[in-house]
PDB file of N, CA and C in Angstrom:
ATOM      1  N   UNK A   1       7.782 -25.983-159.129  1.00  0.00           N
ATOM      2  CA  UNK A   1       6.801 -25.421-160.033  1.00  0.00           C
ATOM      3  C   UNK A   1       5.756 -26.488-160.390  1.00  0.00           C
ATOM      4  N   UNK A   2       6.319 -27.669-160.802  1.00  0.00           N
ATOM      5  CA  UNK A   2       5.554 -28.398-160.695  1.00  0.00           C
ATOM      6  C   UNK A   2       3.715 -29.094-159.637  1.00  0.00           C
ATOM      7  N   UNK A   3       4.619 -28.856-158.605  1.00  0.00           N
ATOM      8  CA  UNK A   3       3.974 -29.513-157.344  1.00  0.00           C
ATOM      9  C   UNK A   3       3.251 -28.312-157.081  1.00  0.00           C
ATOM     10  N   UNK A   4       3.408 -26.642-157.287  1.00  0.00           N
ATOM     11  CA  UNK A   4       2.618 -25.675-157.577  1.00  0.00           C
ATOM     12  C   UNK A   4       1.212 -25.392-158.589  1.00  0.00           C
ATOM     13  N   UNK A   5       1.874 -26.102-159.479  1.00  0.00           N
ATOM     14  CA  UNK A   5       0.822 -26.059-161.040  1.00  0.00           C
ATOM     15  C   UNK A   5      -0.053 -27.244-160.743  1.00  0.00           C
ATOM     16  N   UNK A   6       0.291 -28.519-160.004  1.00  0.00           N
ATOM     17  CA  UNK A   6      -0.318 -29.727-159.961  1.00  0.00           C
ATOM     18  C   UNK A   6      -1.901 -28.890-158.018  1.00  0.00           C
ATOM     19  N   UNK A   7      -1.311 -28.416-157.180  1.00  0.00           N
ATOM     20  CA  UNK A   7      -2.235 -28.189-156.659  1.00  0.00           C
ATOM     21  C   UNK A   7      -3.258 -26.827-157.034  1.00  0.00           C
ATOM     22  N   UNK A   8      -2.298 -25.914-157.230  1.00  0.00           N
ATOM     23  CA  UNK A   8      -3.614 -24.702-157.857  1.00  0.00           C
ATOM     24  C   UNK A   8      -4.059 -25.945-159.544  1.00  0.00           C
ATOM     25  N   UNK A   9      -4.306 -27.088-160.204  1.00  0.00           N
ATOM     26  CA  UNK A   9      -5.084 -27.583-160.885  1.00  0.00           C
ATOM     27  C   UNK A   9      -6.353 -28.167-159.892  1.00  0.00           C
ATOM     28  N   UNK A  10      -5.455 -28.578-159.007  1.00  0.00           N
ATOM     29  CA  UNK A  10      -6.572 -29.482-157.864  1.00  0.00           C
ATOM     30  C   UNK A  10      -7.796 -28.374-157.306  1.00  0.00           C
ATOM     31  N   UNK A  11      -6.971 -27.310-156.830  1.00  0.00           N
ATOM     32  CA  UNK A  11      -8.215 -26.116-156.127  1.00  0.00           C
ATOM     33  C   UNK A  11      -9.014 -25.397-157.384  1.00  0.00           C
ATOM     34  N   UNK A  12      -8.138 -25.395-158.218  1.00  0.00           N
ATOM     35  CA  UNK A  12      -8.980 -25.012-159.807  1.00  0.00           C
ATOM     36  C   UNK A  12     -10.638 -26.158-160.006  1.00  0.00           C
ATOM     37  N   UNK A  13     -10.367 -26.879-160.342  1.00  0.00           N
ATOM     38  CA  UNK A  13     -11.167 -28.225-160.298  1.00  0.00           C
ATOM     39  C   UNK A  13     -12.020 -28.502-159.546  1.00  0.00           C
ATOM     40  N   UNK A  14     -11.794 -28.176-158.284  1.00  0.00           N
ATOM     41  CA  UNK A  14     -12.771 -28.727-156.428  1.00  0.00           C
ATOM     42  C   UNK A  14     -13.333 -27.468-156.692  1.00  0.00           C
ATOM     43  N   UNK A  15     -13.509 -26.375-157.209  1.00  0.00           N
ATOM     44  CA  UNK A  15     -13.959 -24.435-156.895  1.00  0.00           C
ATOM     45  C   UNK A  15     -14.698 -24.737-157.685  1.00  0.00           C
ATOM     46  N   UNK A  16     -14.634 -25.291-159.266  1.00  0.00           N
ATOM     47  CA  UNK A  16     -15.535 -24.994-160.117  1.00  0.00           C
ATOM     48  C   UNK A  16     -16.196 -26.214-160.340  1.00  0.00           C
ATOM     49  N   UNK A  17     -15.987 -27.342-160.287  1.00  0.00           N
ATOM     50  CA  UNK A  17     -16.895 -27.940-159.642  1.00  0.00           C
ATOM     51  C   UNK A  17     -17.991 -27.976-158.993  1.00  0.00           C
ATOM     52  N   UNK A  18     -17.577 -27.676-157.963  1.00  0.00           N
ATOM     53  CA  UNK A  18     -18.523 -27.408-156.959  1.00  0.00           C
ATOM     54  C   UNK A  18     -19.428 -26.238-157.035  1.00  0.00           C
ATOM     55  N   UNK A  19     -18.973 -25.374-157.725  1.00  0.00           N
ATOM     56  CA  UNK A  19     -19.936 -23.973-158.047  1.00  0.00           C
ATOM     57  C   UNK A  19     -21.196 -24.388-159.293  1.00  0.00           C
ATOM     58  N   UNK A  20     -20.438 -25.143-159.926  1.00  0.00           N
ATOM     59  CA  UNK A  20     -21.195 -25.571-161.243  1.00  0.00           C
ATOM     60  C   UNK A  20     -22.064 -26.216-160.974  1.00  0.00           C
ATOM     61  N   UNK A  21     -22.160 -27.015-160.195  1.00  0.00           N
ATOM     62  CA  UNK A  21     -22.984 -28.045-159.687  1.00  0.00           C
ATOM     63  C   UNK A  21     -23.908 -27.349-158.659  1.00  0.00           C
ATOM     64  N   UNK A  22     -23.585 -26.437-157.935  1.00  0.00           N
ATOM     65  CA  UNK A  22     -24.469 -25.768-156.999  1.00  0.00           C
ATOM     66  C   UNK A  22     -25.549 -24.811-157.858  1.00  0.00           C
ATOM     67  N   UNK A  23     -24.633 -23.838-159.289  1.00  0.00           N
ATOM     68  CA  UNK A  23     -25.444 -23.527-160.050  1.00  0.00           C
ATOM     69  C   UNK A  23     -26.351 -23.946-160.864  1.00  0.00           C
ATOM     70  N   UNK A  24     -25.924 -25.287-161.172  1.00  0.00           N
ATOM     71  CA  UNK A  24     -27.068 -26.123-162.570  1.00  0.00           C
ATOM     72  C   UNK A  24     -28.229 -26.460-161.248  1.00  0.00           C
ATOM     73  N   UNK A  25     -28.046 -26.607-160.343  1.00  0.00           N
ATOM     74  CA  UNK A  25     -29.053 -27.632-159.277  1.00  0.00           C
ATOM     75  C   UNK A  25     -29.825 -26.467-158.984  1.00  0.00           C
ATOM     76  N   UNK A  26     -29.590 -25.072-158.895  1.00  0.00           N
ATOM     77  CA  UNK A  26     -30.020 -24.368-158.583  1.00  0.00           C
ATOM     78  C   UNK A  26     -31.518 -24.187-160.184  1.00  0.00           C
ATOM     79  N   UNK A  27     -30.795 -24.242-161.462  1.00  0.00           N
ATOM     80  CA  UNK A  27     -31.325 -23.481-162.280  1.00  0.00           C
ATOM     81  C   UNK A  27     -32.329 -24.587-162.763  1.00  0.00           C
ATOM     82  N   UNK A  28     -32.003 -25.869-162.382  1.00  0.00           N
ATOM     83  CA  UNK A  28     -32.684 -26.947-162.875  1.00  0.00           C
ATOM     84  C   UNK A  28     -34.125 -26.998-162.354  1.00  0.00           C
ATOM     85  N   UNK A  29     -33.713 -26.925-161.095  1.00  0.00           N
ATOM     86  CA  UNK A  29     -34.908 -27.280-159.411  1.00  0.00           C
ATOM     87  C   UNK A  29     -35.892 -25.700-159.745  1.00  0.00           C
ATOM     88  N   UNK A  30     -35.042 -24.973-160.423  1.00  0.00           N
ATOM     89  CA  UNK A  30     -36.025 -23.442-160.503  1.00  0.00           C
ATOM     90  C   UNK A  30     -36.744 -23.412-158.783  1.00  0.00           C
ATOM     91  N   UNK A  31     -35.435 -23.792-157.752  1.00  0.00           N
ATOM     92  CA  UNK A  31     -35.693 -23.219-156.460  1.00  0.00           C
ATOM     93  C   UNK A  31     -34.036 -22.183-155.966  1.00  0.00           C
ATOM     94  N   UNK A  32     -34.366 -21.312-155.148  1.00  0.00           N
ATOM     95  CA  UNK A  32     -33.208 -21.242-154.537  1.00  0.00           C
ATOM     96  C   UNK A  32     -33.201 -21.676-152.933  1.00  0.00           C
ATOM     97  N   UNK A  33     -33.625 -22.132-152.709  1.00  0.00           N
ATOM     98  CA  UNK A  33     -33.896 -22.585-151.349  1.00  0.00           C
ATOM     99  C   UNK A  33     -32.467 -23.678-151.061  1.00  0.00           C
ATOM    100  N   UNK A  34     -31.955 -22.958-150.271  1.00  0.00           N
ATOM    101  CA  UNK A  34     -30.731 -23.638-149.946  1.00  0.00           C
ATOM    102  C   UNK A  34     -30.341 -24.624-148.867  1.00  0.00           C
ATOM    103  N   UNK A  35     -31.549 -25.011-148.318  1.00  0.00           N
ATOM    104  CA  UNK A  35     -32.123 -26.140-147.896  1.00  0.00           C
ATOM    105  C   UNK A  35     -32.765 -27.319-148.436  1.00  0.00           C
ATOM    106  N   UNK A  36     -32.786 -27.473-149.602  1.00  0.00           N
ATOM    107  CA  UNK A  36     -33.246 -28.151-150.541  1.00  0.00           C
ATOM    108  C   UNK A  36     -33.026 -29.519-150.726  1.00  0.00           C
ATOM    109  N   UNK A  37     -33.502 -30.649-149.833  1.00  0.00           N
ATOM    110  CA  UNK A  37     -32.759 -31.829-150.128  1.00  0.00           C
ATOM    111  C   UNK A  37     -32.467 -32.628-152.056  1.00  0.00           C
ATOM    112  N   UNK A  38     -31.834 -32.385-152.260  1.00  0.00           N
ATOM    113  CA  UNK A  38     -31.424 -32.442-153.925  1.00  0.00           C
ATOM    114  C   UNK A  38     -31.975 -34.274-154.013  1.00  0.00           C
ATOM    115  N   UNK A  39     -32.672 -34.437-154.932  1.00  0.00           N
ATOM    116  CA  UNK A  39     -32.972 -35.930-155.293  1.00  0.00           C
ATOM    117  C   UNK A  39     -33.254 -35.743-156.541  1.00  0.00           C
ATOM    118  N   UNK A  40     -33.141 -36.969-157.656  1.00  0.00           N
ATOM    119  CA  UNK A  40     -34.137 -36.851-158.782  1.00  0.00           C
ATOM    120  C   UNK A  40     -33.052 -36.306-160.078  1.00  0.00           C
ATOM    121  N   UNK A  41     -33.846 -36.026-160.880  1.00  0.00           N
ATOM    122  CA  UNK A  41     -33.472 -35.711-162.120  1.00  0.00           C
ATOM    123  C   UNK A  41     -32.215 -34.784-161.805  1.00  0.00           C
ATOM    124  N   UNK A  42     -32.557 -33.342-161.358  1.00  0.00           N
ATOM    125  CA  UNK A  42     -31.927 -31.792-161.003  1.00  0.00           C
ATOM    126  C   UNK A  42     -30.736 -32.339-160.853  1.00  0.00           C
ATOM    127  N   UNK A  43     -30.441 -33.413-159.641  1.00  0.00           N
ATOM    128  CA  UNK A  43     -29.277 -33.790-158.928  1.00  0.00           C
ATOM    129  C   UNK A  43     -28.337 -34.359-159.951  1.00  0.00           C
ATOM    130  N   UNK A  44     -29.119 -35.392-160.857  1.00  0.00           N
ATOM    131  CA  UNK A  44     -28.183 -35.968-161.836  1.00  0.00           C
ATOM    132  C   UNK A  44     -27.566 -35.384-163.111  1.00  0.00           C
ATOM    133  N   UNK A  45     -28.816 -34.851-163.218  1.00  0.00           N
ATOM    134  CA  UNK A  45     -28.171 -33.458-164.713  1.00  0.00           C
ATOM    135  C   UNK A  45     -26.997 -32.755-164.296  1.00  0.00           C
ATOM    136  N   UNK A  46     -26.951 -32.115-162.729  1.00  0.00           N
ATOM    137  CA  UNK A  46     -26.227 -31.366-162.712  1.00  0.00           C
ATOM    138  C   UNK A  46     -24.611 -32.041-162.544  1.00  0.00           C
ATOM    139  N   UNK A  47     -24.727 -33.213-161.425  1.00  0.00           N
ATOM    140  CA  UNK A  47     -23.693 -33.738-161.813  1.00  0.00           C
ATOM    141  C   UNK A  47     -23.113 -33.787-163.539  1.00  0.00           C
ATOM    142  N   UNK A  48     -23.717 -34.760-164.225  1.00  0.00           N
ATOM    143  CA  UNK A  48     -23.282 -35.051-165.290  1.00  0.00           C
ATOM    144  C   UNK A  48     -22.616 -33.232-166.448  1.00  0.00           C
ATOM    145  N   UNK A  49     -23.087 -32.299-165.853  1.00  0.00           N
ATOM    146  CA  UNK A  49     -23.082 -31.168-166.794  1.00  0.00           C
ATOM    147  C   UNK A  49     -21.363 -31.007-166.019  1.00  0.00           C
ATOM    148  N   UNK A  50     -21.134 -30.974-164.837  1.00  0.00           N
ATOM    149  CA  UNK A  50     -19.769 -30.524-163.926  1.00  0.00           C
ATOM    150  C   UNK A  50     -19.035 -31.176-164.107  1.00  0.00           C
ATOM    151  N   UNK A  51     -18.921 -32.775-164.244  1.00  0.00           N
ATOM    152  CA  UNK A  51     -18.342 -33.612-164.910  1.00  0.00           C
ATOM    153  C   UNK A  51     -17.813 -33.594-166.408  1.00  0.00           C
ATOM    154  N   UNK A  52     -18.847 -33.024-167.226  1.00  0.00           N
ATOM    155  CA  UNK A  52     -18.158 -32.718-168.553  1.00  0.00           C
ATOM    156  C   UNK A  52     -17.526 -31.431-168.712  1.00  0.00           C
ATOM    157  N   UNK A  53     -17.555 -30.080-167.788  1.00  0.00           N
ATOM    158  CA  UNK A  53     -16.110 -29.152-167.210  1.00  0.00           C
ATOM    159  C   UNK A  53     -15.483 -29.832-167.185  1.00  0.00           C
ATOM    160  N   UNK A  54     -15.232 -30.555-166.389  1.00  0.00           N
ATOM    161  CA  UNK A  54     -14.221 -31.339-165.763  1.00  0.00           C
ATOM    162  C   UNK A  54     -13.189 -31.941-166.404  1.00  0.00           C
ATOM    163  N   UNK A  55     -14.285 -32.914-167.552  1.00  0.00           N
ATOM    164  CA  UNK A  55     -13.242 -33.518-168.658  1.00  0.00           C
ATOM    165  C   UNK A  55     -12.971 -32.439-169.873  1.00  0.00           C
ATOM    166  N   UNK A  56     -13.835 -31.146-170.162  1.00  0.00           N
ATOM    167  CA  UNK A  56     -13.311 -30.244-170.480  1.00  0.00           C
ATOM    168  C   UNK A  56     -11.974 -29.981-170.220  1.00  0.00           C
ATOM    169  N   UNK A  57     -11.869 -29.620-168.730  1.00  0.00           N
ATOM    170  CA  UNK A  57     -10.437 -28.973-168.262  1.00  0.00           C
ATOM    171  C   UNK A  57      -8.974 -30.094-168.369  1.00  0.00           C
ATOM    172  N   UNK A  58      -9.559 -31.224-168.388  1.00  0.00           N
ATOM    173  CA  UNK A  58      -8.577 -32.390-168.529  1.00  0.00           C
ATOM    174  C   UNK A  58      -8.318 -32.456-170.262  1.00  0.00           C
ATOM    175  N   UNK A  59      -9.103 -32.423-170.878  1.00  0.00           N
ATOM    176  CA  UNK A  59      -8.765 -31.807-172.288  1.00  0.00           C
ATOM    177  C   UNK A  59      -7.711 -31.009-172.571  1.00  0.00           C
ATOM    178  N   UNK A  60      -7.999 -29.453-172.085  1.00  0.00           N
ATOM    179  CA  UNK A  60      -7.287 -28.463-171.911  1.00  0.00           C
ATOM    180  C   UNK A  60      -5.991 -29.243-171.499  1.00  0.00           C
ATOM    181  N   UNK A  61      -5.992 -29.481-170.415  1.00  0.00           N
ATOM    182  CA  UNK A  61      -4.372 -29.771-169.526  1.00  0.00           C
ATOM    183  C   UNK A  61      -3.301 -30.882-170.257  1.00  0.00           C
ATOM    184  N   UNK A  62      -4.053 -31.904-171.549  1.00  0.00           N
ATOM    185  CA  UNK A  62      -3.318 -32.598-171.759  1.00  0.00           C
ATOM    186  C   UNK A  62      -3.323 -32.262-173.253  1.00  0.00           C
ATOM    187  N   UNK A  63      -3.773 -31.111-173.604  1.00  0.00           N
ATOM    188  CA  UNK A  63      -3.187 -30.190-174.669  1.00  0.00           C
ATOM    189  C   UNK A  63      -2.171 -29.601-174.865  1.00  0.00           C
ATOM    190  N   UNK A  64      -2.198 -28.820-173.590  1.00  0.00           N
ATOM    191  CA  UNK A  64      -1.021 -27.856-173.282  1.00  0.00           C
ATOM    192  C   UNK A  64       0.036 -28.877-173.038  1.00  0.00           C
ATOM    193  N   UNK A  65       0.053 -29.870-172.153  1.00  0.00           N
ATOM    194  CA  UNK A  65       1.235 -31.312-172.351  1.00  0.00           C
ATOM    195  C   UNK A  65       1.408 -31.597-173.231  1.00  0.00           C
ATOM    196  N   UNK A  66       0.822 -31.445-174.175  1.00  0.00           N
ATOM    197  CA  UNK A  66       1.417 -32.345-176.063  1.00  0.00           C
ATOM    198  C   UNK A  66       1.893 -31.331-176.548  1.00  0.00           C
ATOM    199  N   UNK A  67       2.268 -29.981-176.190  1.00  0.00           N
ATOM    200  CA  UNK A  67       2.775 -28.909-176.964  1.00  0.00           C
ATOM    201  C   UNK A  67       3.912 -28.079-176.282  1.00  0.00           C
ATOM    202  N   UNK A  68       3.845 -28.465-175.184  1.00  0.00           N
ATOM    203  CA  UNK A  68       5.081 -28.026-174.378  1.00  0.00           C
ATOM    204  C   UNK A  68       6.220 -28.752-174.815  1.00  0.00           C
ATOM    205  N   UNK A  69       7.545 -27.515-174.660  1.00  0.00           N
ATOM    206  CA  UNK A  69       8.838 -27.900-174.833  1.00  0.00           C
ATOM    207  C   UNK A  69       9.431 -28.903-174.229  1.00  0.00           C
ATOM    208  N   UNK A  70       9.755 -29.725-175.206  1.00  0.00           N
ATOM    209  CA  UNK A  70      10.281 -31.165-174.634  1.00  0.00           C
ATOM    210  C   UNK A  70      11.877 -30.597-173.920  1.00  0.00           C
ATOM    211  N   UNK A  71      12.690 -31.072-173.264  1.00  0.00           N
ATOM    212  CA  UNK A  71      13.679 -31.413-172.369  1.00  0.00           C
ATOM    213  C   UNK A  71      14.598 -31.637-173.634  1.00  0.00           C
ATOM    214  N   UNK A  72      16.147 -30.839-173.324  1.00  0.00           N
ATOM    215  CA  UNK A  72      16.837 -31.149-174.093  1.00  0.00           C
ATOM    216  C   UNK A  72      17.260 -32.194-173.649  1.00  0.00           C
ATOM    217  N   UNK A  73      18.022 -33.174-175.022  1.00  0.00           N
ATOM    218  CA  UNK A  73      18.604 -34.613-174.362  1.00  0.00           C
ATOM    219  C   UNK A  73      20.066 -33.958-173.687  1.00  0.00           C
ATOM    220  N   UNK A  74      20.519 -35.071-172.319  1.00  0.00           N
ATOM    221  CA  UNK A  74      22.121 -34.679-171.968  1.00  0.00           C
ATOM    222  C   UNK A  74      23.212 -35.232-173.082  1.00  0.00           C
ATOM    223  N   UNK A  75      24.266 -34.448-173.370  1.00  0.00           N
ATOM    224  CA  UNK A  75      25.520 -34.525-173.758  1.00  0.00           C
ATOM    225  C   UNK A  75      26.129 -35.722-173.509  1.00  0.00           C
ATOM    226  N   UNK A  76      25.997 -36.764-174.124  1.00  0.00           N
ATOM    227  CA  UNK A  76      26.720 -37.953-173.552  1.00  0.00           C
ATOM    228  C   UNK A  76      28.236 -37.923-174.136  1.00  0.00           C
ATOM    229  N   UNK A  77      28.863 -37.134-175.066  1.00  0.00           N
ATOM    230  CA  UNK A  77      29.979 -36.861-175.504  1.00  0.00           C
ATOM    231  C   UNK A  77      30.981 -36.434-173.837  1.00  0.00           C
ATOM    232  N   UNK A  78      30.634 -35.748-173.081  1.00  0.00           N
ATOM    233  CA  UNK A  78      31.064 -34.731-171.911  1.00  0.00           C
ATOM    234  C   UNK A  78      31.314 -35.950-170.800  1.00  0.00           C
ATOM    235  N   UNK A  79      30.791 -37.332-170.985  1.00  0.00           N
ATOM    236  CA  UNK A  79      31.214 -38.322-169.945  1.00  0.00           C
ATOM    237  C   UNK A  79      31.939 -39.237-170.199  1.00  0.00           C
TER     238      UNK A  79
END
């Protein structure tokens, strides 16, 4: 479950990412031309906007870790 939850985070992350960044570059440049060699301002805003998702979602993930059920301790009486 683990090694499940750890890659759908990874394809979670690389999808929206990458969409976010295709969308801000898009809305920034006010082109849709998808040939567009990206330079300049557009390119950097948009990074920096996908990047703070990003640490958004890393927020999120180490929320839900500080509130999840801790592990009972083992029975050391039983050895």
């Amino acid at each position: 479950m683990l090694n499940l939850m750890r890659v759908l985070g990874t394809s979670l992350g690389v999808a929206t990412a990458s969409s976010m960044l295709s969308w801000r570059i898009q809305a920034l440049s006010g082109t849709d031309d998808r040939g567009l060699t990206f330079a300049g301002r557009p390119l950097l805003d948009a990074i920096v906007e996908s990047l703070l998702v990003l640490a958004v979602f890393a927020l999120i993930a180490a929320a839900v870790s500080l509130v999840r059920a801790k592990p009972a301790a083992p029975d050391r009486a039983a050895s």
